[in-house]
C-alpha atoms as a PDB file:
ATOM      1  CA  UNK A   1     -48.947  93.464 -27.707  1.00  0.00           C
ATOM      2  CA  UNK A   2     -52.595  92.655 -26.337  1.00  0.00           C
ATOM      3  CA  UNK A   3     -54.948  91.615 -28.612  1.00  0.00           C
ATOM      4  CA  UNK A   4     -57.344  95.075 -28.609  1.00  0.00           C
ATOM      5  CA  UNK A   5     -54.181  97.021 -29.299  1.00  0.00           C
ATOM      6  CA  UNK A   6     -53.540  93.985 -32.599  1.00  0.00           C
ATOM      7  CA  UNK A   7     -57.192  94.411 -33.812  1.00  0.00           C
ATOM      8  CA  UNK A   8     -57.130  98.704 -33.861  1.00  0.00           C
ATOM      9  CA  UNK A   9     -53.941  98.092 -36.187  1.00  0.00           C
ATOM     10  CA  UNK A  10     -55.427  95.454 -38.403  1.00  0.00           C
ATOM     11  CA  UNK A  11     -58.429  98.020 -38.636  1.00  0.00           C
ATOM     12  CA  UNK A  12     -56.538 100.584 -39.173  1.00  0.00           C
ATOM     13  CA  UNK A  13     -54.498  98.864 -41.892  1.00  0.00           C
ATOM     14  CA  UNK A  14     -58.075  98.066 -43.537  1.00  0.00           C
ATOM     15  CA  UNK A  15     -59.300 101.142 -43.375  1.00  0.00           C
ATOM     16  CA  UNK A  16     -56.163 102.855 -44.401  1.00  0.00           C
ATOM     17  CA  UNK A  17     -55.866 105.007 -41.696  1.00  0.00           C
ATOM     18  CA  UNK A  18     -52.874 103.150 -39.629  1.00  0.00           C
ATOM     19  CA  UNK A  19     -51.405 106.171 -38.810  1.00  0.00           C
ATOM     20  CA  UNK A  20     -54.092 107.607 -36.400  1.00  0.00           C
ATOM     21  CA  UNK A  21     -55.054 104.091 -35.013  1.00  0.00           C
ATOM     22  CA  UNK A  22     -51.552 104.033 -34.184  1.00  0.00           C
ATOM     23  CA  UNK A  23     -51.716 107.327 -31.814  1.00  0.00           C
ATOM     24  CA  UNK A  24     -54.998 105.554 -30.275  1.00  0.00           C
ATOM     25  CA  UNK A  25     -53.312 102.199 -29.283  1.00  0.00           C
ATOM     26  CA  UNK A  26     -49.944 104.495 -28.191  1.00  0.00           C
ATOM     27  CA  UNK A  27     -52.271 106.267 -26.165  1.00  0.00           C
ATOM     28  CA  UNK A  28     -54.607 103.156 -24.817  1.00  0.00           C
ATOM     29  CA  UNK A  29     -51.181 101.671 -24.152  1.00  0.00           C
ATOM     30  CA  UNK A  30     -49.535 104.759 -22.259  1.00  0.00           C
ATOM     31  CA  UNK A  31     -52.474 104.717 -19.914  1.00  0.00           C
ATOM     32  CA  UNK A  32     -52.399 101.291 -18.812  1.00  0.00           C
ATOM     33  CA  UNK A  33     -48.634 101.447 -18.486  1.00  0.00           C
ATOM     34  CA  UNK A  34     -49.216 104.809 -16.167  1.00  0.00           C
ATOM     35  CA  UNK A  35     -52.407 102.500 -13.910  1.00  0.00           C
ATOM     36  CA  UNK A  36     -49.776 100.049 -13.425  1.00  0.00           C
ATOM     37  CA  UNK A  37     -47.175 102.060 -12.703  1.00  0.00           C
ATOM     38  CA  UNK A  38     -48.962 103.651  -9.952  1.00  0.00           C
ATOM     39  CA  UNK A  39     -50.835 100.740  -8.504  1.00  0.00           C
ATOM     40  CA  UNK A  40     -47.069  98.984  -8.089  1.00  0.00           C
ATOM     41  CA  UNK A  41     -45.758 102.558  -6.241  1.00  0.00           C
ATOM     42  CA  UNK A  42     -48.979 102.263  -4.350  1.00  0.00           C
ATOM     43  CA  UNK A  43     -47.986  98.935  -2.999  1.00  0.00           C
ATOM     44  CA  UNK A  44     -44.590  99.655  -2.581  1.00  0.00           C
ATOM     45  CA  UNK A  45     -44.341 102.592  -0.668  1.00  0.00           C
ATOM     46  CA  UNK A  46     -46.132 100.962   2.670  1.00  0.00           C
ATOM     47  CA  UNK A  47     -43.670  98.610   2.649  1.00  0.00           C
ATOM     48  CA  UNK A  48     -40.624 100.078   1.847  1.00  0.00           C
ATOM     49  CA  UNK A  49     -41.552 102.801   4.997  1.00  0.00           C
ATOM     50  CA  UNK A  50     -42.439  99.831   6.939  1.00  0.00           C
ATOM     51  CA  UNK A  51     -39.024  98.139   6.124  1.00  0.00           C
ATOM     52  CA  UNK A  52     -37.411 101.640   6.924  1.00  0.00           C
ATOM     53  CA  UNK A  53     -39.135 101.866  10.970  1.00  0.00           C
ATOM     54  CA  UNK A  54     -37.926  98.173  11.373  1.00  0.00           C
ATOM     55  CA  UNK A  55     -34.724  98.879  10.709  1.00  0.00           C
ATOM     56  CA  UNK A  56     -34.174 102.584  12.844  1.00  0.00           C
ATOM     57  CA  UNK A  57     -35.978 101.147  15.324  1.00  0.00           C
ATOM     58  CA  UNK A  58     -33.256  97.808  15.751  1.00  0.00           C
ATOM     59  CA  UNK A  59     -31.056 100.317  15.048  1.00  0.00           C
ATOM     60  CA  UNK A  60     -32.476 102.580  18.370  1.00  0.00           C
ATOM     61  CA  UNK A  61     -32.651  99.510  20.293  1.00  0.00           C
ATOM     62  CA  UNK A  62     -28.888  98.296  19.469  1.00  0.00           C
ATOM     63  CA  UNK A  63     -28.082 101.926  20.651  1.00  0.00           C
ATOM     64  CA  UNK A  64     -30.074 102.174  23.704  1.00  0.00           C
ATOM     65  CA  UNK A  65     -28.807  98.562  24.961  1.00  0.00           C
ATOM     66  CA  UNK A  66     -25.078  99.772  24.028  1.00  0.00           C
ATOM     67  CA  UNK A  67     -25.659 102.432  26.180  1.00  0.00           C
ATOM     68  CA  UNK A  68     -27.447 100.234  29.561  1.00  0.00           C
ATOM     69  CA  UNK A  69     -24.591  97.410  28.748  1.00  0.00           C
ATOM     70  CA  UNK A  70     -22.084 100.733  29.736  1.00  0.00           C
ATOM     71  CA  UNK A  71     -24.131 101.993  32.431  1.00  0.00           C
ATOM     72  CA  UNK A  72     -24.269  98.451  34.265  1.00  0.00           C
ATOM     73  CA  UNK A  73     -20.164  98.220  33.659  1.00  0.00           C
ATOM     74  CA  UNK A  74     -19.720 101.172  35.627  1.00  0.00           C
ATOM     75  CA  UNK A  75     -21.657 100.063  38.669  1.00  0.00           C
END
């Protein structure tokens, strides 16, 4: 745990209300959780679509040199 979330429980403890300071460092906890779950999709995404074009375009070029390999054959 980070140390914010530590001190709201010792407080909490203290001041004999645990339960509720529990809900606030679930819910202070949740949110950085969700930030960092969406800056790491965020990153991700560009590159797996990037990865994606690479590979159907070597895949469109293995195709379309297949296919001029034949063509010079049948000359």
């Amino acid at each position: 745990m980070d140390p914010a979330s530590l001190s709201m429980i010792r407080a909490g403890e203290e001041a004999d209300r645990l339960p509720d300071m529990l809900r606030s460092a679930e819910a202070m906890l949740q949110g950085r959780i969700a930030a960092r779950t969406k800056a790491a999709t965020d990153l991700l995404t560009p590159v797996l679509t990037l990865t994606i074009e690479l590979l159907v375009a070597g895949l469109i070029l293995s195709v379309i040199g297949a296919i001029l390999d034949l063509n010079d054959a049948a000359l």
